[in-house]
N, C-alpha and C. Protein backbone atom coordinates (compact mmCIF):
# COMPACT_ATOMS: atom_id res chain seq x y z
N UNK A 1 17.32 -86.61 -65.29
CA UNK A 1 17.72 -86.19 -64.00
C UNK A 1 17.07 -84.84 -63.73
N UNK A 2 16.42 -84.58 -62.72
CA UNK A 2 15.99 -83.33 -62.10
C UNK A 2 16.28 -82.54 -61.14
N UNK A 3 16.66 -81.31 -61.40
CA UNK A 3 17.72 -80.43 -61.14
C UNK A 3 17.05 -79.92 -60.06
N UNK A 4 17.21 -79.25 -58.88
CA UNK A 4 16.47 -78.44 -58.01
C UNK A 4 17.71 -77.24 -57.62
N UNK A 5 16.93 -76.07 -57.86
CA UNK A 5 17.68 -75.16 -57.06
C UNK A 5 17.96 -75.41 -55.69
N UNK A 6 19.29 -74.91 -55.27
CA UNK A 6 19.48 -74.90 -53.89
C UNK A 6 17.99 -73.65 -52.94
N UNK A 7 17.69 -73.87 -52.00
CA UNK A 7 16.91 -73.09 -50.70
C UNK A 7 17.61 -72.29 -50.66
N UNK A 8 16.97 -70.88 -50.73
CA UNK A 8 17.59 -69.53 -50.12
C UNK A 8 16.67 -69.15 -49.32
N UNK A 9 17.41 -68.27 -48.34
CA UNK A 9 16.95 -67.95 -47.18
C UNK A 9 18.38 -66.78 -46.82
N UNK A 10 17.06 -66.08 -45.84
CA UNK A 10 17.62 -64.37 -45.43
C UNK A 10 17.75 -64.53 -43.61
N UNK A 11 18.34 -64.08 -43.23
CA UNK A 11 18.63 -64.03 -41.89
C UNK A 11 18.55 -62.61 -41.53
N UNK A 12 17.59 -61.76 -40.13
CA UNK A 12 17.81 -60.72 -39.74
C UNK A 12 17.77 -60.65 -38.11
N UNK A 13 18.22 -60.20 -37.44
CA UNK A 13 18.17 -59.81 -35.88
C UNK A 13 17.17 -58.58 -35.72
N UNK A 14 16.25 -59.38 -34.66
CA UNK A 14 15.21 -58.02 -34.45
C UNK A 14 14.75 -58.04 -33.09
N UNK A 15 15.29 -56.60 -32.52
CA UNK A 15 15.14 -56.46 -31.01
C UNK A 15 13.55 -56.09 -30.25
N UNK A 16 13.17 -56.63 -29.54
CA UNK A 16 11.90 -56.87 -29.12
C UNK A 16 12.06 -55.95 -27.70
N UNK A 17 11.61 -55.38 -27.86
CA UNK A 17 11.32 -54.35 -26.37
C UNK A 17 9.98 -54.58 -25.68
N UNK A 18 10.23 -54.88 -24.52
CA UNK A 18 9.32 -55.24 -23.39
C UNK A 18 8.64 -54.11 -22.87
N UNK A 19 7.49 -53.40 -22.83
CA UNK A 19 7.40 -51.83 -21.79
C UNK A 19 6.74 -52.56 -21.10
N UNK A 20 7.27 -51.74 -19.56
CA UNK A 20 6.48 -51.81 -18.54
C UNK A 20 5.42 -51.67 -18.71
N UNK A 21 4.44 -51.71 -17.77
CA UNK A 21 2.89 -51.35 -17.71
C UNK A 21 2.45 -51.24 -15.95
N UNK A 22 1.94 -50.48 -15.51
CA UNK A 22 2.02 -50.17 -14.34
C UNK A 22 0.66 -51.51 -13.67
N UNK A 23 1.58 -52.28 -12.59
CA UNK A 23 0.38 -53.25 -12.32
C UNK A 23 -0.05 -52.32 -10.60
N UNK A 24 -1.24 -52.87 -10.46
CA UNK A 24 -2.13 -52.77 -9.23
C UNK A 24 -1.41 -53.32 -7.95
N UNK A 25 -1.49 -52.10 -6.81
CA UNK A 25 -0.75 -52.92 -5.69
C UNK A 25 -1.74 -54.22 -5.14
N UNK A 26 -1.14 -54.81 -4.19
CA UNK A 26 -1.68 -56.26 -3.94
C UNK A 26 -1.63 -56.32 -2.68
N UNK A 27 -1.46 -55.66 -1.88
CA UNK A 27 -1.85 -55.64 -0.25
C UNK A 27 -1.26 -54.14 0.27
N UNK A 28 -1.84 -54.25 1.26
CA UNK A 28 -2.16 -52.73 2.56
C UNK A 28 -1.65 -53.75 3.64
N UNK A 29 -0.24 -53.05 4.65
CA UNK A 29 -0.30 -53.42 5.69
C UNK A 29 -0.60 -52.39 6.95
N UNK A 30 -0.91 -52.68 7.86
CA UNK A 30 -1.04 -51.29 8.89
C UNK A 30 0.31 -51.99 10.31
N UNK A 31 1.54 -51.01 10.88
CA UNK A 31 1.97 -51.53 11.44
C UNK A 31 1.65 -52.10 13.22
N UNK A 32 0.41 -51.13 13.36
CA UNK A 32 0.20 -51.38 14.80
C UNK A 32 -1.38 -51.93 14.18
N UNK A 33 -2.35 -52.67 14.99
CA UNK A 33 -3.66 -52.56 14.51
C UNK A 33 -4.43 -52.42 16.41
N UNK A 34 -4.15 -52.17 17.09
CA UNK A 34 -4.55 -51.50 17.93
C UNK A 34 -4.04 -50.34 18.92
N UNK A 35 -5.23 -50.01 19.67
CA UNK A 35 -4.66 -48.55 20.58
C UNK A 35 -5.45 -49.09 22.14
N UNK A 36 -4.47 -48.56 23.13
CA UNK A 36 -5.24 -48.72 24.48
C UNK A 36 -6.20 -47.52 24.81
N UNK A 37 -7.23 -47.91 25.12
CA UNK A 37 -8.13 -46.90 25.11
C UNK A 37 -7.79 -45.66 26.58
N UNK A 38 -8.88 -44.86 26.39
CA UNK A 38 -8.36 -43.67 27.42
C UNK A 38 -7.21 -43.19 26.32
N UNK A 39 -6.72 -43.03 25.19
CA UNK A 39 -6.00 -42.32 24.33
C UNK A 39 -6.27 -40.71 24.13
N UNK A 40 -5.02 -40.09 23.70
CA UNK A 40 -5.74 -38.65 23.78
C UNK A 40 -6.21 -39.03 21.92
N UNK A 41 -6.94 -37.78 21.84
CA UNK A 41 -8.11 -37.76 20.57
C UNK A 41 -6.31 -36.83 19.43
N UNK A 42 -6.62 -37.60 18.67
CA UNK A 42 -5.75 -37.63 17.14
C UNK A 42 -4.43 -38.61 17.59
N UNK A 43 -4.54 -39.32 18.22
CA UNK A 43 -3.20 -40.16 18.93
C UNK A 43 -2.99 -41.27 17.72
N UNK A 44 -1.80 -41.92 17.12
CA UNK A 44 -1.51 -42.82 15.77
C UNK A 44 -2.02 -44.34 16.19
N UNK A 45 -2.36 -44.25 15.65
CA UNK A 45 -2.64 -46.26 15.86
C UNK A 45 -1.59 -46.80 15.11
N UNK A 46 -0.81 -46.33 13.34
CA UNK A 46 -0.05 -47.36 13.14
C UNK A 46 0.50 -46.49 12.00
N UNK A 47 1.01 -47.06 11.41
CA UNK A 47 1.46 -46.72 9.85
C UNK A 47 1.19 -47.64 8.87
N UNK A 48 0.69 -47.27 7.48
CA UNK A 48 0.55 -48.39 5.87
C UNK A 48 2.06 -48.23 5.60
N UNK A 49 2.09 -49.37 5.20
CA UNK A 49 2.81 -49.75 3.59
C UNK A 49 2.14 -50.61 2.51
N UNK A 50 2.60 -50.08 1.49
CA UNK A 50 1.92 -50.98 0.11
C UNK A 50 2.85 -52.07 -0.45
N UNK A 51 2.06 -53.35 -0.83
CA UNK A 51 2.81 -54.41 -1.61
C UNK A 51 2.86 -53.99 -2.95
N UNK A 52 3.38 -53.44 -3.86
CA UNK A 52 3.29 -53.40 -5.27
C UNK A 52 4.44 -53.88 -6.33
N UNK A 53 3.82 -54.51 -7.29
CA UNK A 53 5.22 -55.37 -8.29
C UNK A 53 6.09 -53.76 -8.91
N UNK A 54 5.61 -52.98 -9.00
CA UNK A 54 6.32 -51.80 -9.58
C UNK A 54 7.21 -51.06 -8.69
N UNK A 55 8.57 -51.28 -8.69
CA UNK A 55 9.91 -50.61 -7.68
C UNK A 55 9.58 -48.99 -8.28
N UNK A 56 9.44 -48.26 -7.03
CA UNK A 56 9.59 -47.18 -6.84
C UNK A 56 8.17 -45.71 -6.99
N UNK A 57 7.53 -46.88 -6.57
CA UNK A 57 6.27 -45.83 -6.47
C UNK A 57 5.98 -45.29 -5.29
N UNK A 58 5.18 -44.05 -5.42
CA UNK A 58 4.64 -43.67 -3.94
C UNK A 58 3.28 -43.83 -3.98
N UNK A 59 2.39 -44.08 -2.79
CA UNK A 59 1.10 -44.23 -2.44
C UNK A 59 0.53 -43.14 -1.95
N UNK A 60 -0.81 -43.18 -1.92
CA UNK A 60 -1.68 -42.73 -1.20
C UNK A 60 -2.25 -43.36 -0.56
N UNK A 61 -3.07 -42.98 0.78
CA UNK A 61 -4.40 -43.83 1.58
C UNK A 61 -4.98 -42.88 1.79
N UNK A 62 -6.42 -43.63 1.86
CA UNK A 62 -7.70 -43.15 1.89
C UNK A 62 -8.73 -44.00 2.49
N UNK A 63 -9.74 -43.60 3.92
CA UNK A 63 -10.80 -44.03 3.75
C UNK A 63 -12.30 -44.14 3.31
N UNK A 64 -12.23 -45.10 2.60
CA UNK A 64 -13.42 -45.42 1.26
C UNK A 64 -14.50 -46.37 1.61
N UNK A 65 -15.64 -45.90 1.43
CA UNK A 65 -17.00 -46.43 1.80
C UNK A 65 -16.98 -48.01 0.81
N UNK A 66 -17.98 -49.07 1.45
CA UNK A 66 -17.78 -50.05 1.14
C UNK A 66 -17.76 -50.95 2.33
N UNK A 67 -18.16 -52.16 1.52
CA UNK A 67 -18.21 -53.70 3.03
C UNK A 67 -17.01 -53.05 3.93
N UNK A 68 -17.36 -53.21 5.30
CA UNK A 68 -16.17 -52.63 6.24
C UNK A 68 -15.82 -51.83 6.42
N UNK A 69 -16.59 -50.42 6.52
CA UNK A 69 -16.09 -49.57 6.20
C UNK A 69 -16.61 -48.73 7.45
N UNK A 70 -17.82 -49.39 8.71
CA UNK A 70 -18.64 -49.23 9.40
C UNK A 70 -17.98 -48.39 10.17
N UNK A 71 -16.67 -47.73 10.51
CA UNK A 71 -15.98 -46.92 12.02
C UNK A 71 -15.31 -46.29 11.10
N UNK A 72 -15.23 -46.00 9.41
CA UNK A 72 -14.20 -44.93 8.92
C UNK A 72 -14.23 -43.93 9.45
N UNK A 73 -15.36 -43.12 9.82
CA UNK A 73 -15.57 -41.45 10.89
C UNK A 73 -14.85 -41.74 11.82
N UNK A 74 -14.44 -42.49 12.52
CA UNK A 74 -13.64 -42.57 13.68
C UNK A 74 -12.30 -42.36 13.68
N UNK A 75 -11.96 -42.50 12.48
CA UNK A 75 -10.32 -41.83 11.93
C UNK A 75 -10.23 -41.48 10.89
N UNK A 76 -9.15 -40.84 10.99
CA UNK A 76 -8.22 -39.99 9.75
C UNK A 76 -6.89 -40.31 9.42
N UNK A 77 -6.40 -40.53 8.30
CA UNK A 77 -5.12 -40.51 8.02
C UNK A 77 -4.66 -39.68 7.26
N UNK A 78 -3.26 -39.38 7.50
CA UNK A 78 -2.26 -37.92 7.02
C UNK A 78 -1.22 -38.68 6.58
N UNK A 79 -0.95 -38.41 5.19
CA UNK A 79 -0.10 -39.15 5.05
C UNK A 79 -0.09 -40.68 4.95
N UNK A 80 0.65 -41.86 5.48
CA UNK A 80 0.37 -42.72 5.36
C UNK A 80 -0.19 -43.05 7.13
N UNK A 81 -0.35 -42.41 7.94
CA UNK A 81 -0.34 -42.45 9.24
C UNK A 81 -1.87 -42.66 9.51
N UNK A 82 -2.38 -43.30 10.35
CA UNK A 82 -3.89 -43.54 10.71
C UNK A 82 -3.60 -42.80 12.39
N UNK A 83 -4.72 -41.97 12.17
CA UNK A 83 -4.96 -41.72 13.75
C UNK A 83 -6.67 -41.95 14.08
N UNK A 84 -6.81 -41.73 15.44
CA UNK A 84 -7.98 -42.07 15.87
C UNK A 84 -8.56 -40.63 16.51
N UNK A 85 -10.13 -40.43 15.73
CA UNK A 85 -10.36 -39.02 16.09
C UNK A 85 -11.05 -38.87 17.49
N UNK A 86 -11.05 -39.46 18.36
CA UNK A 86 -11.54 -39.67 19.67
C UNK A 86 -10.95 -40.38 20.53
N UNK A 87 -11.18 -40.38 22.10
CA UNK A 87 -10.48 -41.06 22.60
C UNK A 87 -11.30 -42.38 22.89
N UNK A 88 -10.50 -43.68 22.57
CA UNK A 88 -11.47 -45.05 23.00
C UNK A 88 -11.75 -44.96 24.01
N UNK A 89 -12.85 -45.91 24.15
CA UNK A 89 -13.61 -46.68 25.43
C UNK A 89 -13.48 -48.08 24.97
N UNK A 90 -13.00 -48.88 25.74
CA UNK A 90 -13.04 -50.37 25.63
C UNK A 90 -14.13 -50.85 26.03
N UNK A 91 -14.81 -50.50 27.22
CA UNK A 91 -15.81 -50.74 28.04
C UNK A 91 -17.42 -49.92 26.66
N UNK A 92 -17.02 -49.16 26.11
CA UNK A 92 -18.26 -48.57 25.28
C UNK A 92 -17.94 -49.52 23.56
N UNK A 93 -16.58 -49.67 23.16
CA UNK A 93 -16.42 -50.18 21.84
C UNK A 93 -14.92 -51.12 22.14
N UNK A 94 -15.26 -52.23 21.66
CA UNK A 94 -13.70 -52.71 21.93
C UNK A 94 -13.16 -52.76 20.84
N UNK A 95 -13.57 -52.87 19.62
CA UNK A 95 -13.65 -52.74 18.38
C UNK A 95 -13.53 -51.94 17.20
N UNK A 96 -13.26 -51.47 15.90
CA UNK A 96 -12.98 -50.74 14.82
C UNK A 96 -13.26 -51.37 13.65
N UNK A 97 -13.83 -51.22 12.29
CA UNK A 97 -13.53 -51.65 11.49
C UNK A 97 -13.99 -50.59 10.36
N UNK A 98 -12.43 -50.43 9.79
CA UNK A 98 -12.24 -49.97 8.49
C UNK A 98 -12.19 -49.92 7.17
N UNK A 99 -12.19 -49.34 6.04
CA UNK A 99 -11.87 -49.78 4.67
C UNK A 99 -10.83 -48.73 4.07
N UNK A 100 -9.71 -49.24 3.93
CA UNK A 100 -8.74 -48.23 3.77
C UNK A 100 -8.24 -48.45 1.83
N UNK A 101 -7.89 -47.46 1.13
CA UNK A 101 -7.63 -47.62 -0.35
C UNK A 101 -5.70 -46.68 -0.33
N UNK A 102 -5.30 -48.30 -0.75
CA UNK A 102 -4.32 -47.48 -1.54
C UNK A 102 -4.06 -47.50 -2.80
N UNK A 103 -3.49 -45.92 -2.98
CA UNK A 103 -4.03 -45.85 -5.19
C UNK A 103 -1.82 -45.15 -5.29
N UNK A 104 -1.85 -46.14 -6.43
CA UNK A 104 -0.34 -45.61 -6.43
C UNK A 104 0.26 -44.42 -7.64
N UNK A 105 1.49 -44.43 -7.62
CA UNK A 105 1.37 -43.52 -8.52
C UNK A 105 1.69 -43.41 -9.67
N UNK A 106 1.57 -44.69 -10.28
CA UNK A 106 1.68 -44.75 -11.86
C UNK A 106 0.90 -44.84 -12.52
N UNK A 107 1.22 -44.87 -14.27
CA UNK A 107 -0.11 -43.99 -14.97
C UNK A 107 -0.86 -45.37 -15.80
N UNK A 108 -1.62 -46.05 -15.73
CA UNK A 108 -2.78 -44.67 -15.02
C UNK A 108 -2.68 -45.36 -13.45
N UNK A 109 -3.00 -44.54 -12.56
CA UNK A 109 -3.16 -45.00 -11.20
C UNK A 109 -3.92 -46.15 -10.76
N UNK A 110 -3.45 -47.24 -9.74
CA UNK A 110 -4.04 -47.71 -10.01
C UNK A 110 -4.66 -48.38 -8.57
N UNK A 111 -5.50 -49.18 -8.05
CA UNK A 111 -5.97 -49.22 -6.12
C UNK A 111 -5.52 -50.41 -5.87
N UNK A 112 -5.88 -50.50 -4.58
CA UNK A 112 -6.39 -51.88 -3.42
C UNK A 112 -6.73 -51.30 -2.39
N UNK A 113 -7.99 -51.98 -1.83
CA UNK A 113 -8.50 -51.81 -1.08
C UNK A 113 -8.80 -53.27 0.17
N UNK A 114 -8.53 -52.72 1.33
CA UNK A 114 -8.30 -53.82 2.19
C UNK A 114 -9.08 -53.14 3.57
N UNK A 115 -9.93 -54.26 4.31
CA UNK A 115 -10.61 -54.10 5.36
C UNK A 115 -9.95 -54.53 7.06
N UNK A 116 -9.35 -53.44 8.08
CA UNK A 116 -8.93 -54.08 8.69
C UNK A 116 -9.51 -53.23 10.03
N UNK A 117 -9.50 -54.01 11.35
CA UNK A 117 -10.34 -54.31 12.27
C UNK A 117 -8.84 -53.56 13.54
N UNK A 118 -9.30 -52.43 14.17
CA UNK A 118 -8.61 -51.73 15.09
C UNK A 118 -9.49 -51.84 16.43
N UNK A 119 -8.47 -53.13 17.06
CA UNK A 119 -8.55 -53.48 18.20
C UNK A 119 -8.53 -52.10 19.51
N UNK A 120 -9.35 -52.03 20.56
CA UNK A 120 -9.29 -51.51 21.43
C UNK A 120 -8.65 -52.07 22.90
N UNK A 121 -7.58 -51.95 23.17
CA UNK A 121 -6.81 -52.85 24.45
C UNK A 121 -7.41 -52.03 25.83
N UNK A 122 -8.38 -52.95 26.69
CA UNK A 122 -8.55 -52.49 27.69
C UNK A 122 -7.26 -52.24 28.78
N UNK A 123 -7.67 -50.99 29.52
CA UNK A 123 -6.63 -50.55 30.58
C UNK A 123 -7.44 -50.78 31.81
N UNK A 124 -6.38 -50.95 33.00
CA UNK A 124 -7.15 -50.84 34.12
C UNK A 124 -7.96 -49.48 34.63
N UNK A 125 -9.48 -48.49 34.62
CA UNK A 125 -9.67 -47.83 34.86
C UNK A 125 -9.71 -47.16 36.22
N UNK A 126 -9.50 -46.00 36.67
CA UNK A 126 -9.41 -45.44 38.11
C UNK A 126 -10.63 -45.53 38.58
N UNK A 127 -11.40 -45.78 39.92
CA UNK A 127 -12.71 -45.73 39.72
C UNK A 127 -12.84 -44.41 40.26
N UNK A 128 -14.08 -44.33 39.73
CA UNK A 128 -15.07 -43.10 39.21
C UNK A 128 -15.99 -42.51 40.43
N UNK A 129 -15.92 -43.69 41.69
CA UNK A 129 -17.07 -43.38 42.82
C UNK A 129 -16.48 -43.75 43.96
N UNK A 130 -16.89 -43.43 44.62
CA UNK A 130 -17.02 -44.55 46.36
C UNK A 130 -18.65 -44.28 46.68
N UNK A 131 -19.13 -45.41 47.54
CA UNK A 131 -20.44 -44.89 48.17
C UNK A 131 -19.94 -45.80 49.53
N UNK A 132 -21.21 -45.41 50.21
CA UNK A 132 -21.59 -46.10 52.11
C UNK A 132 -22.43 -46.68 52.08
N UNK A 133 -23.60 -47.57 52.02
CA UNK A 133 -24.31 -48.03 51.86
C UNK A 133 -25.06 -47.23 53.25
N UNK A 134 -24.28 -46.55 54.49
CA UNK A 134 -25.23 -46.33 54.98
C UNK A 134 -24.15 -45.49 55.84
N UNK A 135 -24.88 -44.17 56.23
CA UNK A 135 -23.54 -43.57 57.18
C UNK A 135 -24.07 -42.75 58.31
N UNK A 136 -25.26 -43.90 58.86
CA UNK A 136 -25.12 -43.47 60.46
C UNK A 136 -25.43 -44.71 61.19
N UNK A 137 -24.98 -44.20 62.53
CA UNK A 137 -24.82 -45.46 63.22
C UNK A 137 -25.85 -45.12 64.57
N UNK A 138 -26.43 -45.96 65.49
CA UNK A 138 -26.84 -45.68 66.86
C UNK A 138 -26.05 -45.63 67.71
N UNK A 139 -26.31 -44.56 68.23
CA UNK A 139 -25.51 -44.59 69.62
C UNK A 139 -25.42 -46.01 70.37
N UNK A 140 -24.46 -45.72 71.18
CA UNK A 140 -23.94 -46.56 72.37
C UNK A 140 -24.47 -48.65 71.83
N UNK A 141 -23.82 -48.51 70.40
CA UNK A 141 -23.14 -49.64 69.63
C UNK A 141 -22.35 -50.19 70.21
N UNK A 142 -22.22 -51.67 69.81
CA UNK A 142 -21.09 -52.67 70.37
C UNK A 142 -19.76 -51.81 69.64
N UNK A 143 -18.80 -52.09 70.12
CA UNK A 143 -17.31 -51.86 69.21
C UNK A 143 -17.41 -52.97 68.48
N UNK A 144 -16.85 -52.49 66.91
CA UNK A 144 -17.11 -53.14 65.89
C UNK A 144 -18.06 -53.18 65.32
N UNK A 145 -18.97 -52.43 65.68
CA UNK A 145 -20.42 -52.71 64.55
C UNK A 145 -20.67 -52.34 63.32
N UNK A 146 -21.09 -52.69 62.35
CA UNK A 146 -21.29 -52.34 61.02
C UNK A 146 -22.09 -51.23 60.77
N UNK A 147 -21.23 -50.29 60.01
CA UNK A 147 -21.85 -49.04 59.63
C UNK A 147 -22.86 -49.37 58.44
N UNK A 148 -21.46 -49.36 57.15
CA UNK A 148 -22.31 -49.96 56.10
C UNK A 148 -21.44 -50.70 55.42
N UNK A 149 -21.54 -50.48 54.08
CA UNK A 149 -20.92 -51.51 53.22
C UNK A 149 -20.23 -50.63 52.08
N UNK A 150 -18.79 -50.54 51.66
CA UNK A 150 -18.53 -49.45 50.71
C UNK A 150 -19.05 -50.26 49.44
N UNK A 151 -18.56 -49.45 48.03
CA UNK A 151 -18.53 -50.01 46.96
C UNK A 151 -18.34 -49.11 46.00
N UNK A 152 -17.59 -49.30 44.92
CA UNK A 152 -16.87 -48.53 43.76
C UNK A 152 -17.72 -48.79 42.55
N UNK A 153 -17.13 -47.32 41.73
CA UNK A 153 -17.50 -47.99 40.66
C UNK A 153 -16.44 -47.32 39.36
């Protein structure tokens, strides 16, 4: 007959700690994305917020050269606030397009960068002229006769 020791075996509990790790935000929103033109010069177009998996960070924005990035001189942002450093023309640009970076604030810091397009809303403009096409007449005219012809501009 062949004898076998009984199996021994040890039992221990061992706690596994998870650390965070700071991930990359994942979208830029802007809340307005256009301005009616005729604006005064530093007037807000909108405000960012950032999508990020990490509760409780703060951002920065910045505009950063790169695809889309063709009208960044045309604004500034303070803060998270975008303003526009001139006043639009709809009739000269109806259009904007930006490249904006937000970098957050955990270590190490980290971006996204997103390209977005600031619409110009035409207004009705005051016009700018009158003319006469012609502003004399001959004497002793029918009543009613045509002077000239106005026209605006």
């Amino acid at each position: 007959m062949l004898f076998r020791s009984p199996a021994l075996t040890f039992d221990k509990v061992f706690t596994i700690t998870v650390t965070d790790v700071n991930e990359a935000p994942t979208d830029i929103t802007l809340s307005s994305t256009s301005i009616a033109e005729n604006n005064t010069a530093g007037a807000t177009v909108g405000t960012f917020t950032t999508t990020d998996p990490d509760n409780g960070q703060t951002f920065t924005y910045s505009l950063v050269s790169g695809t889309g990035s063709t009208d960044n001189a045309a604004f500034t942002i303070s803060g998270s606030s975008l303003t526009i450093n001139a006043s639009a023309n709809y009739e000269a640009q109806s259009s904007y397009s930006i490249r904006v970076r937000t970098t957050d604030s955990g270590s190490p810091a980290l971006t996204f960068d997103k390209v977005f397009t600031i619409t110009v809303t035409d207004v009705n403009d005051a016009p700018t002229d009158i003319t006469l096409s012609s502003t004399s007449i001959a004497e002793n005219n029918t009543a009613g006769a045509t002077i000239g012809t106005f026209s605006t501009d």
